[in-house]
Every structure is written in C-alpha cells, then in structure tokens.
C-alpha atoms as a PDB file:
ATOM      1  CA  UNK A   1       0.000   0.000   0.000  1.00  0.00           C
ATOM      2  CA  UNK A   2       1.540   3.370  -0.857  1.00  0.00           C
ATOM      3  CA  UNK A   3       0.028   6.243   0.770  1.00  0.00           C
ATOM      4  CA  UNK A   4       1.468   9.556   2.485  1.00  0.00           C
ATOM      5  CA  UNK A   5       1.330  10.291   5.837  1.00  0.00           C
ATOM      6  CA  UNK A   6       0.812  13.859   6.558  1.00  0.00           C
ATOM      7  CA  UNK A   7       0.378  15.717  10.192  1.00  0.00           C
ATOM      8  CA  UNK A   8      -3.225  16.640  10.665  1.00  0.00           C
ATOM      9  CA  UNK A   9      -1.965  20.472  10.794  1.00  0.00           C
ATOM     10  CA  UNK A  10      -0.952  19.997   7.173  1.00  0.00           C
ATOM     11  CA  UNK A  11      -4.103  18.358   6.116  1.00  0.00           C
ATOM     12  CA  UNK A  12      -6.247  20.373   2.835  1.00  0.00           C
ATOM     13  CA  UNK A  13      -9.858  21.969   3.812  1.00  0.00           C
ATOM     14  CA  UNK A  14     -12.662  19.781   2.990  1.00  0.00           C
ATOM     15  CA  UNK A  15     -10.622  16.696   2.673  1.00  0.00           C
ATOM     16  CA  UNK A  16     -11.376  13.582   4.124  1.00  0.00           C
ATOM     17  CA  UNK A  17      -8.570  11.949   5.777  1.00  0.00           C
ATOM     18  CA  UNK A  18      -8.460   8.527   8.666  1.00  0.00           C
ATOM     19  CA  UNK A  19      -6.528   8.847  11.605  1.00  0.00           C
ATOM     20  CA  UNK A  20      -2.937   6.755  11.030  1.00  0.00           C
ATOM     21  CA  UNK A  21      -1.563   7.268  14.222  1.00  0.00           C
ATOM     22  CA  UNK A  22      -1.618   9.862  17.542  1.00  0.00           C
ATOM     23  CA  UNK A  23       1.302  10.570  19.665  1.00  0.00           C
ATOM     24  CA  UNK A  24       0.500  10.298  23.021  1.00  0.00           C
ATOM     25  CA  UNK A  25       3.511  11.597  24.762  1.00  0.00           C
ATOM     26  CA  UNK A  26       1.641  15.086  24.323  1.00  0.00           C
ATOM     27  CA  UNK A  27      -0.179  15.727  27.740  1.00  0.00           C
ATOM     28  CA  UNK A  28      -3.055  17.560  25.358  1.00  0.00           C
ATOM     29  CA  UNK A  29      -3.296  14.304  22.798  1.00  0.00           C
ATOM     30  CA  UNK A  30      -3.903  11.877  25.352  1.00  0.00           C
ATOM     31  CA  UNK A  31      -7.536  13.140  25.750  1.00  0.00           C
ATOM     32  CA  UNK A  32      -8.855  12.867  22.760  1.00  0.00           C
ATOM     33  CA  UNK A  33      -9.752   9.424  21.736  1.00  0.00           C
ATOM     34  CA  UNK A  34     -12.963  10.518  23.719  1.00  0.00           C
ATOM     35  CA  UNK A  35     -13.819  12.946  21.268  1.00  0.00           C
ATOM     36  CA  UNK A  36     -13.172  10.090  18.563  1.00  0.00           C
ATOM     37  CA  UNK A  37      -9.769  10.996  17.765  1.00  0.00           C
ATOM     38  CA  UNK A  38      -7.966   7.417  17.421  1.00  0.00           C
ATOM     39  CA  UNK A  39      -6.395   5.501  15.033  1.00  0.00           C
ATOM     40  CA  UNK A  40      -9.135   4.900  11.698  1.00  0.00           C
ATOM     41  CA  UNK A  41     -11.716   7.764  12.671  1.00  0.00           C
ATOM     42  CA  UNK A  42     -12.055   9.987   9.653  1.00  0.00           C
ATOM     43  CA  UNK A  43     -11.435  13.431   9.878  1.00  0.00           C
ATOM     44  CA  UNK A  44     -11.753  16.515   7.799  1.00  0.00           C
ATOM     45  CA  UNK A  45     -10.135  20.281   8.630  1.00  0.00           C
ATOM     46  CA  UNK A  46     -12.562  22.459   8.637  1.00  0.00           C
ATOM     47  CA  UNK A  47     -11.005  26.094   8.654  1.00  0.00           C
ATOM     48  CA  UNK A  48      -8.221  27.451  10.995  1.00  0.00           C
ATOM     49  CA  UNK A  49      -8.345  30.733  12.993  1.00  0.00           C
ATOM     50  CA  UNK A  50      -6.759  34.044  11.350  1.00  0.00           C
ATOM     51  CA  UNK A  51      -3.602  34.018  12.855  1.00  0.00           C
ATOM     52  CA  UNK A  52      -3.497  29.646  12.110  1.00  0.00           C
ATOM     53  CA  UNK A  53      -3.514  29.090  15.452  1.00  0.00           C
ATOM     54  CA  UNK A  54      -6.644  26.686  15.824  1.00  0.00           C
ATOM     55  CA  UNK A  55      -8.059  25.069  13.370  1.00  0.00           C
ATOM     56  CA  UNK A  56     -11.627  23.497  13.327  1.00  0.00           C
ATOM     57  CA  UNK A  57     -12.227  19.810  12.200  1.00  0.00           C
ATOM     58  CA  UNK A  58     -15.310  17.680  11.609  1.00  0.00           C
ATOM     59  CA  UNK A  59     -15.018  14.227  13.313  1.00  0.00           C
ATOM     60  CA  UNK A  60     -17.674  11.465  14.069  1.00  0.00           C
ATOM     61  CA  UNK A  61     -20.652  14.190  13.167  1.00  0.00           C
ATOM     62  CA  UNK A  62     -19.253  17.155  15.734  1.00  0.00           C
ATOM     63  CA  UNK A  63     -16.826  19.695  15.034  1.00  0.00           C
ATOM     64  CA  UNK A  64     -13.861  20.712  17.268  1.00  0.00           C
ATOM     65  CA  UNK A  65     -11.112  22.828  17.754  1.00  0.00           C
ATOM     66  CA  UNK A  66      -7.811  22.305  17.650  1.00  0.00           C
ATOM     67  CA  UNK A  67      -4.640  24.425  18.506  1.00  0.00           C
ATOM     68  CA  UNK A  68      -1.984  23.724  15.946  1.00  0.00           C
ATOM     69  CA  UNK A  69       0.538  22.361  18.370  1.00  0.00           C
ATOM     70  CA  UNK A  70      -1.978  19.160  19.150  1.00  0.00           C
ATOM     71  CA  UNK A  71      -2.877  18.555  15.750  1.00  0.00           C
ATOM     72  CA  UNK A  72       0.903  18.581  14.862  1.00  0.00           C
ATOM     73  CA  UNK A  73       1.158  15.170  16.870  1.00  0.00           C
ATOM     74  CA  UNK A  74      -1.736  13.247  15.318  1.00  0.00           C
ATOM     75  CA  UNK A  75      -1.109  12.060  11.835  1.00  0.00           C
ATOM     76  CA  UNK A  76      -3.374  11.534   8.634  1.00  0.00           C
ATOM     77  CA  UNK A  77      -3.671   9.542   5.430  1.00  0.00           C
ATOM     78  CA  UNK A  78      -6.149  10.926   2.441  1.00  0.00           C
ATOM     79  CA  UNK A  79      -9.259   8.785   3.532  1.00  0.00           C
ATOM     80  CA  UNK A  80      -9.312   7.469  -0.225  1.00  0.00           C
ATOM     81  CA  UNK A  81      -5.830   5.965   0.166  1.00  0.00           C
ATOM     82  CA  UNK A  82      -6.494   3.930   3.426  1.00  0.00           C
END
C-alpha cells in the first residue's frame, strides 16, 4: 500500500482523511480518543483561525477545535488511500 502520511496540521480543507496514528507523549493528545480521535476515525479540517492558530475539524458528526501544536502530533492519510 503506498500512501502519504501527513500531520493533521498539514491536512487540505474539505478533505477527508483517517486517523494513522496519535502521539501520546503530548499531555493535550492523550484526551482525545474521547472525542473520537484514534487511530481509523475519519477526519476533515474544517477552517483554521486568522492568525493559524486553531483550526476546526469535523469528526464522528461534531466539530472541534484544535490548537496547531496538538494537531501537529496526530497524523493523517487521504481517507481514499487507506
């Protein structure tokens, strides 16, 4: 299987991508997975904040925000790729 893996931070608006993996040494990651942020969720960025700071994502039928320094740790593949 080829596919890139990208950091959520870097992911394209309006693209679907699944949850490869989520680095939980970040104190702010390891709460997540109850907000359905885990390994094969799909996620999609939203929009991000003026200054790029946060960045709002759809995931499991909610949206959430993100600041840029937590979605650095949780990496992506394009959803069609997985």
């Amino acid at each position: 299987m080829n596919f890139t893996i990208i950091s959520l931070s870097d992911a394209v608006y309006d693209s679907e991508y699944t949850i490869h993996s989520v680095d939980h040494i970040s104190s702010a990651v390891s709460g997540l997975r109850g907000y359905g942020i885990f390994p094969g969720s799909k996620i999609k960025k939203l929009f991000s904040s003026p200054a790029g700071t946060l960045s709002a994502y759809e995931i499991m039928g909610t949206v959430i925000a993100l600041r840029k320094d937590t979605s650095e740790n949780i990496s992506v593949v394009p959803a069609d790729n997985h």
